[in-house]
C-alpha atoms as a PDB file:
ATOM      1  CA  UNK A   1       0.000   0.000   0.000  1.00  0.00           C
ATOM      2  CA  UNK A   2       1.259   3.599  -0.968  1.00  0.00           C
ATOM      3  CA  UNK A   3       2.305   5.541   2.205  1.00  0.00           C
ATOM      4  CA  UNK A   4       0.547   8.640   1.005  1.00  0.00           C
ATOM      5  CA  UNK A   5      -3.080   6.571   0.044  1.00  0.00           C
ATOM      6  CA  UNK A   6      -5.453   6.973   3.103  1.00  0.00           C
ATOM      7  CA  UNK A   7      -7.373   3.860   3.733  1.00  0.00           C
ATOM      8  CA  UNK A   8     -10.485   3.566   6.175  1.00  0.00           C
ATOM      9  CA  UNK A   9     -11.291  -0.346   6.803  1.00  0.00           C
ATOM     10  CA  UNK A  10     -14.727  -1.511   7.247  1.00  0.00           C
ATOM     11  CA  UNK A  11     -15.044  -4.817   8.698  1.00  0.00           C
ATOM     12  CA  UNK A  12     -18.030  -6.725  10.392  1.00  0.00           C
ATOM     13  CA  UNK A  13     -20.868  -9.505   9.976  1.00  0.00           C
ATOM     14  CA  UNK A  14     -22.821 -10.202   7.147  1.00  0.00           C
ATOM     15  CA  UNK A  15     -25.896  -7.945   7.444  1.00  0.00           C
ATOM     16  CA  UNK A  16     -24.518  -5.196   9.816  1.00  0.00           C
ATOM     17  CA  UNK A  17     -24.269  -2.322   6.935  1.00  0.00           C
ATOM     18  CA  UNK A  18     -20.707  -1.867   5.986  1.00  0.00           C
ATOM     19  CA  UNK A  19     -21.497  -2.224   2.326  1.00  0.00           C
ATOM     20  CA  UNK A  20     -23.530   0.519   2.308  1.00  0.00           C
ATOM     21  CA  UNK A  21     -22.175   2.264   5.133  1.00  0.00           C
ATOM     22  CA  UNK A  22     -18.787   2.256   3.064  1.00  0.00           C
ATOM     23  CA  UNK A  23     -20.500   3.406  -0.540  1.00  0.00           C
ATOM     24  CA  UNK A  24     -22.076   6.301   1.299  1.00  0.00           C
ATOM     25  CA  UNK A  25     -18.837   6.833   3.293  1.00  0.00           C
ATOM     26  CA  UNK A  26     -16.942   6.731   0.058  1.00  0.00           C
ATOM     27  CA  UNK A  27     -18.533   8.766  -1.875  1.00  0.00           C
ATOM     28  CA  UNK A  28     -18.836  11.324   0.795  1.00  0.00           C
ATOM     29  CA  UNK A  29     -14.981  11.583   0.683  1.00  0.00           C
ATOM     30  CA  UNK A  30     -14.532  11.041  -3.136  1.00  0.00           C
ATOM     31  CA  UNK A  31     -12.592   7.969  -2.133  1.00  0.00           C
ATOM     32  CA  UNK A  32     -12.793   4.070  -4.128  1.00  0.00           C
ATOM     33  CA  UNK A  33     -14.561   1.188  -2.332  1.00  0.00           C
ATOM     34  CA  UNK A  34     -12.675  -2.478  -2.392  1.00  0.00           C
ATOM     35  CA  UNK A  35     -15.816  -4.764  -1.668  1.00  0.00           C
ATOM     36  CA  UNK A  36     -13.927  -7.572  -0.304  1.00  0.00           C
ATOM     37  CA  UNK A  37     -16.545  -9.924   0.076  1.00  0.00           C
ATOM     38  CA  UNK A  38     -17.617  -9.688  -3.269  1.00  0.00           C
ATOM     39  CA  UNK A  39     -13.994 -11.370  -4.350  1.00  0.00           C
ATOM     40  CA  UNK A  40     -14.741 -13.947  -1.429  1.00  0.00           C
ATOM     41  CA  UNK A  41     -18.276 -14.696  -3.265  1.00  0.00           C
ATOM     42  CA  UNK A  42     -16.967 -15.171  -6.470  1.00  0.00           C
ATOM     43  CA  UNK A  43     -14.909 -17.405  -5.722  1.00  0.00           C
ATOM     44  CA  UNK A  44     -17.089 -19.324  -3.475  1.00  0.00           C
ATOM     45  CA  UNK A  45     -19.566 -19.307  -6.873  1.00  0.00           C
ATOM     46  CA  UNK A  46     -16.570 -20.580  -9.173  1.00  0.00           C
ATOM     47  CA  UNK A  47     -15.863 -23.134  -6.877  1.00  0.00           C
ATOM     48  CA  UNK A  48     -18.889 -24.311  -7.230  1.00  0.00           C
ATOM     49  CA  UNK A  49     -19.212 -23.832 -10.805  1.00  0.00           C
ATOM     50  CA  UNK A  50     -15.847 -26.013 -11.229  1.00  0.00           C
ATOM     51  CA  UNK A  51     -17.506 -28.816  -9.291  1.00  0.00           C
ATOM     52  CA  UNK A  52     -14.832 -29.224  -7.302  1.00  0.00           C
ATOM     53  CA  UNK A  53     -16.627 -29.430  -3.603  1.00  0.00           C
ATOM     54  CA  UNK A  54     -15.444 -27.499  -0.843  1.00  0.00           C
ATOM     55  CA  UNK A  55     -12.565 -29.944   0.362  1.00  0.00           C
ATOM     56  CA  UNK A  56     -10.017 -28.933  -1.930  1.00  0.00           C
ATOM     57  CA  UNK A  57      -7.999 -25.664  -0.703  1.00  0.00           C
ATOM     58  CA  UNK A  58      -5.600 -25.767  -3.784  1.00  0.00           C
ATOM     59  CA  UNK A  59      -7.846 -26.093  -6.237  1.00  0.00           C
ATOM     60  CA  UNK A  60     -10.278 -23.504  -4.748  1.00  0.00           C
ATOM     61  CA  UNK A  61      -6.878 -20.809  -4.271  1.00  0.00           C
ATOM     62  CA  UNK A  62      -6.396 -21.483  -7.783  1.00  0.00           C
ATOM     63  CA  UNK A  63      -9.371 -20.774  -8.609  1.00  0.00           C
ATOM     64  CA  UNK A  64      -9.290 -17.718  -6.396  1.00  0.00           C
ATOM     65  CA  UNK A  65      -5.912 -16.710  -8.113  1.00  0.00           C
ATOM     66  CA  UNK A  66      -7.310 -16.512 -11.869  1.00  0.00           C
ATOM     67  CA  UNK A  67     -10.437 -15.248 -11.444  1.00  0.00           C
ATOM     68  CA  UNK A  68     -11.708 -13.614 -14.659  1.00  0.00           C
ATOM     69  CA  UNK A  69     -13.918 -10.823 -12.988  1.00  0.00           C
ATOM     70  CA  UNK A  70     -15.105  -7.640 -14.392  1.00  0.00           C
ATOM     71  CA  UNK A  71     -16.877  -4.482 -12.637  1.00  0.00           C
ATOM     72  CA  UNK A  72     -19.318  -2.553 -15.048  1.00  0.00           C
ATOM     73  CA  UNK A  73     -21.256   0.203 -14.084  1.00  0.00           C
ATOM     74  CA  UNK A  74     -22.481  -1.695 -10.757  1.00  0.00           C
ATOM     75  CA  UNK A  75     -22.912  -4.862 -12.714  1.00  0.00           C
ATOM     76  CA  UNK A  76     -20.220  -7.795 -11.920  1.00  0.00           C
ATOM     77  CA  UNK A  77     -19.106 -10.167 -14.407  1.00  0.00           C
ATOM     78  CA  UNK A  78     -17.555 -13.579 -14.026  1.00  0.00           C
ATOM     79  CA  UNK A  79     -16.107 -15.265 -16.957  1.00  0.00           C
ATOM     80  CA  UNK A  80     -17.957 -13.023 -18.974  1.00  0.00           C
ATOM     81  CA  UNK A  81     -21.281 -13.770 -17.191  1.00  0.00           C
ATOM     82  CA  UNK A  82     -23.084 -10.862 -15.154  1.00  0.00           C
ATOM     83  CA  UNK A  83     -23.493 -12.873 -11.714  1.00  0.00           C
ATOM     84  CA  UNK A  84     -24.565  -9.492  -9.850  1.00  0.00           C
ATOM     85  CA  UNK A  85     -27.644 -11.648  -8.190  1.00  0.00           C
ATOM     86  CA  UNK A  86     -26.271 -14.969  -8.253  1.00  0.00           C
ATOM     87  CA  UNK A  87     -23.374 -13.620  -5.828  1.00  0.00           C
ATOM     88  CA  UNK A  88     -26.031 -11.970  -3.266  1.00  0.00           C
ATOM     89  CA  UNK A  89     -28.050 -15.227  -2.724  1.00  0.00           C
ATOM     90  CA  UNK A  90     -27.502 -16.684   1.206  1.00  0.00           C
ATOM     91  CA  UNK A  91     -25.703 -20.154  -0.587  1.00  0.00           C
ATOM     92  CA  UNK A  92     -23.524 -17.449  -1.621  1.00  0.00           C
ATOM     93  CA  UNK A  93     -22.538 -16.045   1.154  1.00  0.00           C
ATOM     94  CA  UNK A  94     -22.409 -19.616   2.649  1.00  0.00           C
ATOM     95  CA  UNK A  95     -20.019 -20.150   0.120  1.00  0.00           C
ATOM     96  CA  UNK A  96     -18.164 -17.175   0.568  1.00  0.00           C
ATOM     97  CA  UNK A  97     -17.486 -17.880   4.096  1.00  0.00           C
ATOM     98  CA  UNK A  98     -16.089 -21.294   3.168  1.00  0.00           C
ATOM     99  CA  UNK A  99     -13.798 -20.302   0.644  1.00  0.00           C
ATOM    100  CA  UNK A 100     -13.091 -17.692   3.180  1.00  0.00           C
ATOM    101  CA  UNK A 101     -12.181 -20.347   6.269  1.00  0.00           C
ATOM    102  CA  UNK A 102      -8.907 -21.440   3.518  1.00  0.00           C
ATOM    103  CA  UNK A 103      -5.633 -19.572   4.147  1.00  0.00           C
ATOM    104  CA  UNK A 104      -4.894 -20.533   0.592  1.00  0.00           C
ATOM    105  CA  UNK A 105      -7.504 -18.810  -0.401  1.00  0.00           C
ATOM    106  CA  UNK A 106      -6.986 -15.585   1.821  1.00  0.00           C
ATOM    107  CA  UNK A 107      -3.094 -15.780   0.436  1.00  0.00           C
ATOM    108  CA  UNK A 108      -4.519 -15.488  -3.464  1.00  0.00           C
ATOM    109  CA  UNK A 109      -6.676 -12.587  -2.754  1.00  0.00           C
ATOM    110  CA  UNK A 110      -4.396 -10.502  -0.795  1.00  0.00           C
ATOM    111  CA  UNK A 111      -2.741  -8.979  -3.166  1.00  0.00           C
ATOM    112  CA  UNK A 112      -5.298  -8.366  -5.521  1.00  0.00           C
ATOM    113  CA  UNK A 113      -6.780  -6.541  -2.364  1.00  0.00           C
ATOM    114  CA  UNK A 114      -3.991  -4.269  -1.075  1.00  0.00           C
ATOM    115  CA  UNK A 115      -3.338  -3.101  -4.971  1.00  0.00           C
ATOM    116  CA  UNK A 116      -6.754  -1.283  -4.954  1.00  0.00           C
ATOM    117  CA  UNK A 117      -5.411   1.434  -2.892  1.00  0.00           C
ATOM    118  CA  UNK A 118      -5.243   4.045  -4.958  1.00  0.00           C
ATOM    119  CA  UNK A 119      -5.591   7.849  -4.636  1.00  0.00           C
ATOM    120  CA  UNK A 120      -7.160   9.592  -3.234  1.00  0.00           C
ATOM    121  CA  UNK A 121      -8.056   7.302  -0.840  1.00  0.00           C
ATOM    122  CA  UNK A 122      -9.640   3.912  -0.346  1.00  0.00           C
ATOM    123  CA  UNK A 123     -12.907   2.768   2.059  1.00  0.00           C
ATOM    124  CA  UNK A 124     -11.641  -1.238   2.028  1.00  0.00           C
ATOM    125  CA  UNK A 125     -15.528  -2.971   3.464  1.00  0.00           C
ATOM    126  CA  UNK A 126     -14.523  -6.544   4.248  1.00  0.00           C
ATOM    127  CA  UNK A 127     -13.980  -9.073   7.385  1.00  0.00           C
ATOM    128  CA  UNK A 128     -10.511  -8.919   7.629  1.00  0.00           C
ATOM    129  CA  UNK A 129      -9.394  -5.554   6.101  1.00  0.00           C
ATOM    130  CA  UNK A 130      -8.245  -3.836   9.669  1.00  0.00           C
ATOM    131  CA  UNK A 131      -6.618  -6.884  10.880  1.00  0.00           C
ATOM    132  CA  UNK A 132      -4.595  -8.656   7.574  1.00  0.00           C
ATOM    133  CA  UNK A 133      -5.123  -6.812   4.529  1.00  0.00           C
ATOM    134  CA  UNK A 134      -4.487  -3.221   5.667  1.00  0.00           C
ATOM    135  CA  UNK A 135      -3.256  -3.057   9.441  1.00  0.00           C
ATOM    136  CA  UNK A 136      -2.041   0.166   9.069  1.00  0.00           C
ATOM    137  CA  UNK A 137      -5.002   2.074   8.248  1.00  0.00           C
ATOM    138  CA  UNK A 138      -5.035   5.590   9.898  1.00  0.00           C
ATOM    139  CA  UNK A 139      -9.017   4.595  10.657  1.00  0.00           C
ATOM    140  CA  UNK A 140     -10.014   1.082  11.147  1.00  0.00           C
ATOM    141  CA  UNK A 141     -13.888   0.446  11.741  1.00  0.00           C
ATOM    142  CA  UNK A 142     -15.669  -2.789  13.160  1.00  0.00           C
ATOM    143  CA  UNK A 143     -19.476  -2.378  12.232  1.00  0.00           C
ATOM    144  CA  UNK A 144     -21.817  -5.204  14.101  1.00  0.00           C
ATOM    145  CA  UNK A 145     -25.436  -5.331  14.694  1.00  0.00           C
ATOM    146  CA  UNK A 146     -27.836  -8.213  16.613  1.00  0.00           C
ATOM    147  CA  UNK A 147     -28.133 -11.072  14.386  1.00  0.00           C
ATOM    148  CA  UNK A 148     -32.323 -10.552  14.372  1.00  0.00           C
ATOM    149  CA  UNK A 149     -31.405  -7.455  13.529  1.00  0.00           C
ATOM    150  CA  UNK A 150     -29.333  -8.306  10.522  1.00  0.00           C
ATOM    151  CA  UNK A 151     -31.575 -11.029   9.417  1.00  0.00           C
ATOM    152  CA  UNK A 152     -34.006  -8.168   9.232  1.00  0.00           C
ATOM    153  CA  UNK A 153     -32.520  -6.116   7.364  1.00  0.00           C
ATOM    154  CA  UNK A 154     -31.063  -9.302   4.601  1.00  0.00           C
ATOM    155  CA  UNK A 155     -34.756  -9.688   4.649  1.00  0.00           C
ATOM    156  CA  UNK A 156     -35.631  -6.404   3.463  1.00  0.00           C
ATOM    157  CA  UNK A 157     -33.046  -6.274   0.604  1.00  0.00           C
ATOM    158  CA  UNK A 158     -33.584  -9.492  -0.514  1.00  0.00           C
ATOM    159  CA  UNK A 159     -37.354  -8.905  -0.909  1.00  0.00           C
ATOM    160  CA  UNK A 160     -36.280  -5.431  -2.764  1.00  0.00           C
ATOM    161  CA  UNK A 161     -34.531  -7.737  -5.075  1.00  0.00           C
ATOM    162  CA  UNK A 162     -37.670  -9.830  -5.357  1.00  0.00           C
ATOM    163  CA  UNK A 163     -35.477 -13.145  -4.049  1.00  0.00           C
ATOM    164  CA  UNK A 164     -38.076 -15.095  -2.005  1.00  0.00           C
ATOM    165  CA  UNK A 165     -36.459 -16.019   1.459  1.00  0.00           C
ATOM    166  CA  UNK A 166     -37.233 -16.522   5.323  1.00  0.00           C
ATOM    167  CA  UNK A 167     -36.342 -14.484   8.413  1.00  0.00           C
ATOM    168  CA  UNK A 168     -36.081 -17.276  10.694  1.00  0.00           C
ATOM    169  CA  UNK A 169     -33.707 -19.292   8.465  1.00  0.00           C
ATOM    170  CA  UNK A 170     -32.159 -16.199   7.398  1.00  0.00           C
ATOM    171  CA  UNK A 171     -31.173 -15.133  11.291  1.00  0.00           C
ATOM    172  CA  UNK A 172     -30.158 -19.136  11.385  1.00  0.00           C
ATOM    173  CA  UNK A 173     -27.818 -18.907   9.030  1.00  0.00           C
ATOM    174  CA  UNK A 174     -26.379 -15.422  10.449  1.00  0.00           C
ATOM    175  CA  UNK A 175     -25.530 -17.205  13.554  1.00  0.00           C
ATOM    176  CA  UNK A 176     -24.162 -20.123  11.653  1.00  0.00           C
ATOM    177  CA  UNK A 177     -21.705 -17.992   9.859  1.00  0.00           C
ATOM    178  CA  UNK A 178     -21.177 -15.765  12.865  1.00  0.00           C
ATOM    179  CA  UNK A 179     -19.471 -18.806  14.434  1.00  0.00           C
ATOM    180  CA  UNK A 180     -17.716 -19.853  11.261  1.00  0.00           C
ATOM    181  CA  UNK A 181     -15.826 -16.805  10.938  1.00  0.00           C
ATOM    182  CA  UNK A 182     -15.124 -15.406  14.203  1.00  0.00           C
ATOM    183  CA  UNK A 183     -13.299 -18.894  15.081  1.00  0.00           C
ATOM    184  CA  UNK A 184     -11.872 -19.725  11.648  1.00  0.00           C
ATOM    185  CA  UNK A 185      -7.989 -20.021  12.628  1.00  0.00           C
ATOM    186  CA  UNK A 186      -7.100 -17.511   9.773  1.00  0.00           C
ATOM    187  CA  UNK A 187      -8.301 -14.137  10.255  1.00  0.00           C
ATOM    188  CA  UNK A 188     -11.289 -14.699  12.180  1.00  0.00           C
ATOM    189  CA  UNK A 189     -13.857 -12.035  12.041  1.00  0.00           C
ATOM    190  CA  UNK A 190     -12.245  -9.971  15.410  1.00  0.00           C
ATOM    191  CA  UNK A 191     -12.067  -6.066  15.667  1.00  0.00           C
ATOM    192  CA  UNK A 192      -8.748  -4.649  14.848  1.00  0.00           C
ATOM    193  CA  UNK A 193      -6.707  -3.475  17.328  1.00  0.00           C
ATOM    194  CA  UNK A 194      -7.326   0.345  17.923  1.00  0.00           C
ATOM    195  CA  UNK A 195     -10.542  -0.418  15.797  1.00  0.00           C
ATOM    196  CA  UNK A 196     -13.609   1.870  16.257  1.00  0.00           C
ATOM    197  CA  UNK A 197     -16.772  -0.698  17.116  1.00  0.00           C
ATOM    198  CA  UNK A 198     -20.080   0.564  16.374  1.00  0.00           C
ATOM    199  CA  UNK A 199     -23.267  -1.781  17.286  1.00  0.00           C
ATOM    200  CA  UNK A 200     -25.722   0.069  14.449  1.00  0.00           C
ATOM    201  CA  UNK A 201     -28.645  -1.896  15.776  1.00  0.00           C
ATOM    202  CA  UNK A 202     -31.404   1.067  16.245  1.00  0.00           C
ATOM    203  CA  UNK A 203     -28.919   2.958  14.632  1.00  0.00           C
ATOM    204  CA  UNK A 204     -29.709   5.306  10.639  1.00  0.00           C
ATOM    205  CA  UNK A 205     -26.963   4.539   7.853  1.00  0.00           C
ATOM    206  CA  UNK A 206     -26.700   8.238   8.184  1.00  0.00           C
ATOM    207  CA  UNK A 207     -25.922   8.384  11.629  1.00  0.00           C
ATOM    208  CA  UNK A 208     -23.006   5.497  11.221  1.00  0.00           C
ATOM    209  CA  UNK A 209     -21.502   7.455   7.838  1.00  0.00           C
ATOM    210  CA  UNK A 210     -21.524  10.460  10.115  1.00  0.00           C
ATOM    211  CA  UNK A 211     -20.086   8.503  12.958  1.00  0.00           C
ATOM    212  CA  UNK A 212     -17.119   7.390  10.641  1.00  0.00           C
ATOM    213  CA  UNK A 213     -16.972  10.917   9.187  1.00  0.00           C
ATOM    214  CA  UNK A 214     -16.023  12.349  12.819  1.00  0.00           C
ATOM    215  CA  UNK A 215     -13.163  10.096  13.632  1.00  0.00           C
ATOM    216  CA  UNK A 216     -11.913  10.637  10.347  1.00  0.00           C
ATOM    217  CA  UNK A 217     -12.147  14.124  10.857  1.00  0.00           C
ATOM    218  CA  UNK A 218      -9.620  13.575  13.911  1.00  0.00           C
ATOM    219  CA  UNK A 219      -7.260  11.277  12.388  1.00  0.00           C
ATOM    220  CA  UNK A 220      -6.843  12.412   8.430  1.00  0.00           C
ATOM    221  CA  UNK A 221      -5.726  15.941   7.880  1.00  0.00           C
ATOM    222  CA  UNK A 222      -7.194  15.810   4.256  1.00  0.00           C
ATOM    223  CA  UNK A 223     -10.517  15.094   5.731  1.00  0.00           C
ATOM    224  CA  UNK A 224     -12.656  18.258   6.311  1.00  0.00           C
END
């Protein structure tokens, strides 16, 4: 990562708000967005694709490695076919967090994730962004929320996407995941150290994006 690129990590559970928290956030400050889990969901969707299972760590890092993924104009592309929905489903994100649990898989991805630091500055929304992929970040954020609350919320979006789903299996397999990745013995889903935790439960997206805005007010000097 470039010294003089400022980075502001967003990290936290599925369903606490730190994709949208960091688009908002970003484009408040002008700034690029690396959405981490998206890479993590890809891959968890070529795996799967390949027909490989989820047993194999090489395979799936090699997979992870040569990813042929495009970003158009919010659409996402993978080997030339726009997966936008198919990589927001909850067998998805179960997927995600599997591929996710592999160090060889984390090892691929790194660099692909530290090069998108660019200026003028980067808002990097992931798991692991404060604690592996940028631990130097000036402003490192942990976002978290009650897992009804979250399952709420997937609810909502889900519906808005017209994907049929259920709030009590959808807050199941929160908690599921929850336990998944805050013991995985890579990078398990922990708040950096120095890292600013928010619980947005009850909480506005606008009130967390102006939470973030104040402590980056206080720690970045090109902030105003």
């Amino acid at each position: 990562m470039a010294e003089s690129v400022p980075v502001i990590t967003i990290d936290g559970p599925s369903g606490s708000g730190k994709g949208t928290v960091s688009a908002r956030l970003a484009k408040a400050l002008g700034w690029h967005v690396l959405d981490s889990g998206a890479l993590y969901r890809l891959t968890g969707l070529a795996v799967e694709k390949a027909g490989i299972g989820f047993e194999n760590p090489q395979k799936a890092a090699e997979i992870a490695a040569n990813l042929d993924v495009r970003f158009e104009q919010g659409r996402i592309f993978l080997d030339g076919e726009d997966v936008t929905l198919a990589i927001r489903s909850e067998t998805a994100g179960n997927n995600a967090s599997r591929v996710a649990a592999m160090p060889e898989v984390r090892a691929a991805l790194l660099d692909w994730q530290r090069r998108a630091a660019r200026p003028p500055g980067l808002v990097a929304d992931g798991r692991d962004m404060g604690t592996a992929v940028f631990p130097d970040a000036p402003l490192k954020v942990f976002l978290d929320a009650s897992a009804e609350e979250r399952a709420r919320r997937r609810y909502k979006q889900l519906k808005e996407k017209g994907i049929s789903s259920n709030i009590d299996r959808l807050a199941a397999e929160i908690r599921e995941r929850d336990e998944r990745d805050r013991n995985r013995a890579v990078s398990p889903l922990v708040p950096a150290p120095g890292a600013l935790v928010i619980d947005s439960t009850g909480m506005t997206i606008d009130a967390v994006v102006e939470r973030i805005l104040q402590a980056a007010r206080e720690v970045l000097p090109s902030v105003d």
